[in-house]
N, C-alpha and C. Protein backbone atom coordinates (compact mmCIF):
# COMPACT_ATOMS: atom_id res chain seq x y z
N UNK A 1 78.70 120.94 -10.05
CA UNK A 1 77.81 119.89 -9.61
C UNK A 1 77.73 118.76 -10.63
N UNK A 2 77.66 119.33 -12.21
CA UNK A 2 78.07 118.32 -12.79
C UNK A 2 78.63 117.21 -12.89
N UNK A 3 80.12 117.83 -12.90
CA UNK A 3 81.43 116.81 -12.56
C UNK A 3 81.33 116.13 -11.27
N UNK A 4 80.82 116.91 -10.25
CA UNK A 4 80.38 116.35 -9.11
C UNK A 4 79.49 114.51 -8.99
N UNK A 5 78.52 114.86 -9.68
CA UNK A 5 77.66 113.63 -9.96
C UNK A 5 78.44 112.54 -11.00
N UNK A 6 78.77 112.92 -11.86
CA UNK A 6 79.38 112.18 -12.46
C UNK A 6 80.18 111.28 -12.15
N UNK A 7 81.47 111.50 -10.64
CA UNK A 7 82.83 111.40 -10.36
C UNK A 7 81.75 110.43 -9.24
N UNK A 8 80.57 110.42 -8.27
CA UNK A 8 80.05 109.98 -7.60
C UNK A 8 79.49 108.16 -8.43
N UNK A 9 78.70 108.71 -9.73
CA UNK A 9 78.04 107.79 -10.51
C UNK A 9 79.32 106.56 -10.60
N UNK A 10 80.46 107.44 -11.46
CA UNK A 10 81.70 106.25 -11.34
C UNK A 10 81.99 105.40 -10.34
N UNK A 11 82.12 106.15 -9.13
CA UNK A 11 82.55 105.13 -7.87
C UNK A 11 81.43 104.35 -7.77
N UNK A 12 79.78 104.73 -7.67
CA UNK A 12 78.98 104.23 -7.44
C UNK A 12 78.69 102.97 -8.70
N UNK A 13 79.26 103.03 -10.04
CA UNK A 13 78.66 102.06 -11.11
C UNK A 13 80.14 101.20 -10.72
N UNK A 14 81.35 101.09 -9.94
CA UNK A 14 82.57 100.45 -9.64
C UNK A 14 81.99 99.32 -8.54
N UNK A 15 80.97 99.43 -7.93
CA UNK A 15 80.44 98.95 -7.18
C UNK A 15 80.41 99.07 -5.55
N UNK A 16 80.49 100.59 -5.28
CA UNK A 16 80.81 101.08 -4.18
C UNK A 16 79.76 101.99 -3.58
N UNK A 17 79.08 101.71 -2.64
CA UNK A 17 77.84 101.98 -1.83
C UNK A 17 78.31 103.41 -1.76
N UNK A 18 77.55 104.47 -2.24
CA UNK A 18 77.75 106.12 -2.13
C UNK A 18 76.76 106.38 -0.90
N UNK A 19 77.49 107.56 0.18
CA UNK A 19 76.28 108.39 1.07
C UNK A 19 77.27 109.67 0.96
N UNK A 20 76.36 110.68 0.15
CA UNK A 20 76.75 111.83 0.47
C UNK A 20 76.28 112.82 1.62
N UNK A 21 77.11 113.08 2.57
CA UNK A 21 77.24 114.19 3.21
C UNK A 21 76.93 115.26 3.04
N UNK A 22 76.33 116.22 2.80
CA UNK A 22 76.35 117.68 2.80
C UNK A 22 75.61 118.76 3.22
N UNK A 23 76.36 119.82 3.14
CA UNK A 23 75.80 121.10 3.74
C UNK A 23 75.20 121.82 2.43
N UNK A 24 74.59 123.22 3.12
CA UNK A 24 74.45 123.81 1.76
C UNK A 24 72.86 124.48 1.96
N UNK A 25 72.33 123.76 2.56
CA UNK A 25 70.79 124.33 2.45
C UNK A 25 70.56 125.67 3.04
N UNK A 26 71.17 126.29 3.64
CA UNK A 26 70.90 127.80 4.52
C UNK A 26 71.37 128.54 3.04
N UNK A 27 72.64 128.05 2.82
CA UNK A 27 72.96 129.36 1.22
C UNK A 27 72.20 129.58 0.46
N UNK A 28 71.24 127.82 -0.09
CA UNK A 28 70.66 127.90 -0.95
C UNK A 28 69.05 128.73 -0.55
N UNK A 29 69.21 128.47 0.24
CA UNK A 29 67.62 129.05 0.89
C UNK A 29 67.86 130.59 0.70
N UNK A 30 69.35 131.02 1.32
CA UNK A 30 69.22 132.73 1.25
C UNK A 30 69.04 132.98 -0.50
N UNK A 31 69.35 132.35 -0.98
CA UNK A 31 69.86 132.66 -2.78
C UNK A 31 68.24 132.51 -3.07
N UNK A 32 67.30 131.41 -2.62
CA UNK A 32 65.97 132.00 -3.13
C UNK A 32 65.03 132.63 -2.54
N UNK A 33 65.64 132.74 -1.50
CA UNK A 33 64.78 134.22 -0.70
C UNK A 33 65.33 135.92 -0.73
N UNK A 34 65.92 135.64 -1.53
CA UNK A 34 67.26 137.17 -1.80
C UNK A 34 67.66 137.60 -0.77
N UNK A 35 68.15 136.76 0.04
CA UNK A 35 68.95 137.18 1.32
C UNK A 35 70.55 138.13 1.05
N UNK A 36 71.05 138.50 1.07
CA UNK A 36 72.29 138.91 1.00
C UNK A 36 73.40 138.60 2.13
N UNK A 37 72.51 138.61 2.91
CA UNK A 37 73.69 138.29 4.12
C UNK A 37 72.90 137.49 5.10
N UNK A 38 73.93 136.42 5.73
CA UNK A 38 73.67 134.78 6.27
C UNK A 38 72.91 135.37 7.66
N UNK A 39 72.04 134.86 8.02
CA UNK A 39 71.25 135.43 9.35
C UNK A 39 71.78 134.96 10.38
N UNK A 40 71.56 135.58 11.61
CA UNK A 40 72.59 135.54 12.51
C UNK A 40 71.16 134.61 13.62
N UNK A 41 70.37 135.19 13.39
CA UNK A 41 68.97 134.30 14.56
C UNK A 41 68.79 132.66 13.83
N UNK A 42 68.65 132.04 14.83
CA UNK A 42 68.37 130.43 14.44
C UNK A 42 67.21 130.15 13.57
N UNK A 43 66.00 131.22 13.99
CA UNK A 43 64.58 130.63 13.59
C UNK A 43 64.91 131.28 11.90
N UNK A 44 65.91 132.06 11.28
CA UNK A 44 65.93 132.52 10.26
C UNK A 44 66.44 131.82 9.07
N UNK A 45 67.79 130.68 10.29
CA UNK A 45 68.44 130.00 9.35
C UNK A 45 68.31 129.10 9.59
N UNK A 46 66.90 128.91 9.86
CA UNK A 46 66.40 127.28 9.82
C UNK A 46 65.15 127.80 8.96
N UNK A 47 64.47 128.61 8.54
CA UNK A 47 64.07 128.84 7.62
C UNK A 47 64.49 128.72 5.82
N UNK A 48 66.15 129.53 6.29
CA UNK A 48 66.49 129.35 5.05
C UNK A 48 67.26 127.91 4.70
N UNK A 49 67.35 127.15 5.57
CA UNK A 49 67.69 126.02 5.06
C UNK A 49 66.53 125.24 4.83
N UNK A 50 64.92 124.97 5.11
CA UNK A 50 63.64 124.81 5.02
C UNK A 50 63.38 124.91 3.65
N UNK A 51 63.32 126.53 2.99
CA UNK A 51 63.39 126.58 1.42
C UNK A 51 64.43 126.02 0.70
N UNK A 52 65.98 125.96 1.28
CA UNK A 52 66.82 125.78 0.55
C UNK A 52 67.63 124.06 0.21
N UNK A 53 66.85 123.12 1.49
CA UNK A 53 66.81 121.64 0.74
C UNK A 53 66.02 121.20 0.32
N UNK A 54 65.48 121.18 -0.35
CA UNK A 54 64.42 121.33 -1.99
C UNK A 54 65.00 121.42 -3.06
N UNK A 55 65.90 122.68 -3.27
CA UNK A 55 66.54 123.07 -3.91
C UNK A 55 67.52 122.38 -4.17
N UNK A 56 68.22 122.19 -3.22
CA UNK A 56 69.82 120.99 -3.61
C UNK A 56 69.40 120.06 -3.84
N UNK A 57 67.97 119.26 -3.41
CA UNK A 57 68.24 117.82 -3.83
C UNK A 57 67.69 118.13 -5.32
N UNK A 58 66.97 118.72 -5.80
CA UNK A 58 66.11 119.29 -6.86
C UNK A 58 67.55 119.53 -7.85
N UNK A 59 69.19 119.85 -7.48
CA UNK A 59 69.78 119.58 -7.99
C UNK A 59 70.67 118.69 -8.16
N UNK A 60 70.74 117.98 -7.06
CA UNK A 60 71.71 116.79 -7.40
C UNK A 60 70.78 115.39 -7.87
N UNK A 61 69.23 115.68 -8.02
CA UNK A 61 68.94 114.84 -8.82
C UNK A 61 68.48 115.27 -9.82
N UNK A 62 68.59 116.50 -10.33
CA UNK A 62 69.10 116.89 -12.11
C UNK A 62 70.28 116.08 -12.53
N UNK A 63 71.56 116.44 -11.49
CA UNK A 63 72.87 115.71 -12.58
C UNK A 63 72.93 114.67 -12.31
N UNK A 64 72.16 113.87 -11.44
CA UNK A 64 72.09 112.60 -10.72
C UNK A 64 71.43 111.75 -12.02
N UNK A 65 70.55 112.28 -12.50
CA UNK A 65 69.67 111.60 -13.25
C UNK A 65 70.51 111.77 -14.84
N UNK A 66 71.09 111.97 -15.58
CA UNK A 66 72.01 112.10 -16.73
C UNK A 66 72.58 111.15 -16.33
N UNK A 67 73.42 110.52 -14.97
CA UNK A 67 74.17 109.49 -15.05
C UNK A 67 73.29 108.17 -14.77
N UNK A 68 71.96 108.36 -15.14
CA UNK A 68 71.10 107.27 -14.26
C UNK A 68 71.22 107.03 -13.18
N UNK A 69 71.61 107.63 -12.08
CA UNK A 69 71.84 107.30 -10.86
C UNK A 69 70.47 107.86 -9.89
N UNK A 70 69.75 107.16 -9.39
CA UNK A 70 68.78 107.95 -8.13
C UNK A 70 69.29 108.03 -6.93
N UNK A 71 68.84 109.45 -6.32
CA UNK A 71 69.47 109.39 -5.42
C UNK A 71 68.03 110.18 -4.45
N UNK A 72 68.22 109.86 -2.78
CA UNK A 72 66.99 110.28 -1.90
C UNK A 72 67.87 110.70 -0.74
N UNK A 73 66.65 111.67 -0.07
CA UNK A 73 67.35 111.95 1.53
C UNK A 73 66.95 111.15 2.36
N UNK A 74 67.47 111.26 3.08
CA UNK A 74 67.18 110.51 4.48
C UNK A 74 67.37 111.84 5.75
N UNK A 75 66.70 111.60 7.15
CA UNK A 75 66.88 112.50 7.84
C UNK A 75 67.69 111.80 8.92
C-alpha cells in the first residue's frame, strides 16, 4: 500500500487528476471481525464490507498522508 500511494502521489503531483477504484471492503471487514471464510448470504457481506471501509480508507489515508496527498470517498 505503501508503494501503492506513493506511485499514485507521483502521477497525481505530474499533474494528473487521480480516482481510485477499488474493492476490498468485505476482506477487510472479515479480517476485523475474524471471519475465516467469505460469507456466502448478502446481509453478511454487506456487513463485512460496512466494518471493513473504514478500515481501507483509514489506510490509504495513512500512506496518503506521508506523500501529502488527501484523499476522500465519494459514494
Amino acid at each position: 500500500m505503501e508503494r501503492f500511494a506513493r506511485e499514485l502521489s507521483a502521477i497525481q503531483k505530474a499533474g494528473v487528476d487521480v480516482v481510485l477504484v477499488t474493492s476490498g471492503a468485505i476482506a477487510a471487514g472479515m479480517a476485523e471481525l475474524g471471519w475465516k471464510k467469505r460469507p456466502a448470504e448478502l446481509a453478511k457481506k454487506q456487513a463485512a464490507a460496512a466494518v471493513g471501509q473504514p478500515r481501507l480508507m483509514e489506510v490509504y489515508r495513512h500512506f496518503s498522508r506521508r506523500e501529502n496527498v488527501s484523499v476522500a470517498q465519494c459514494c
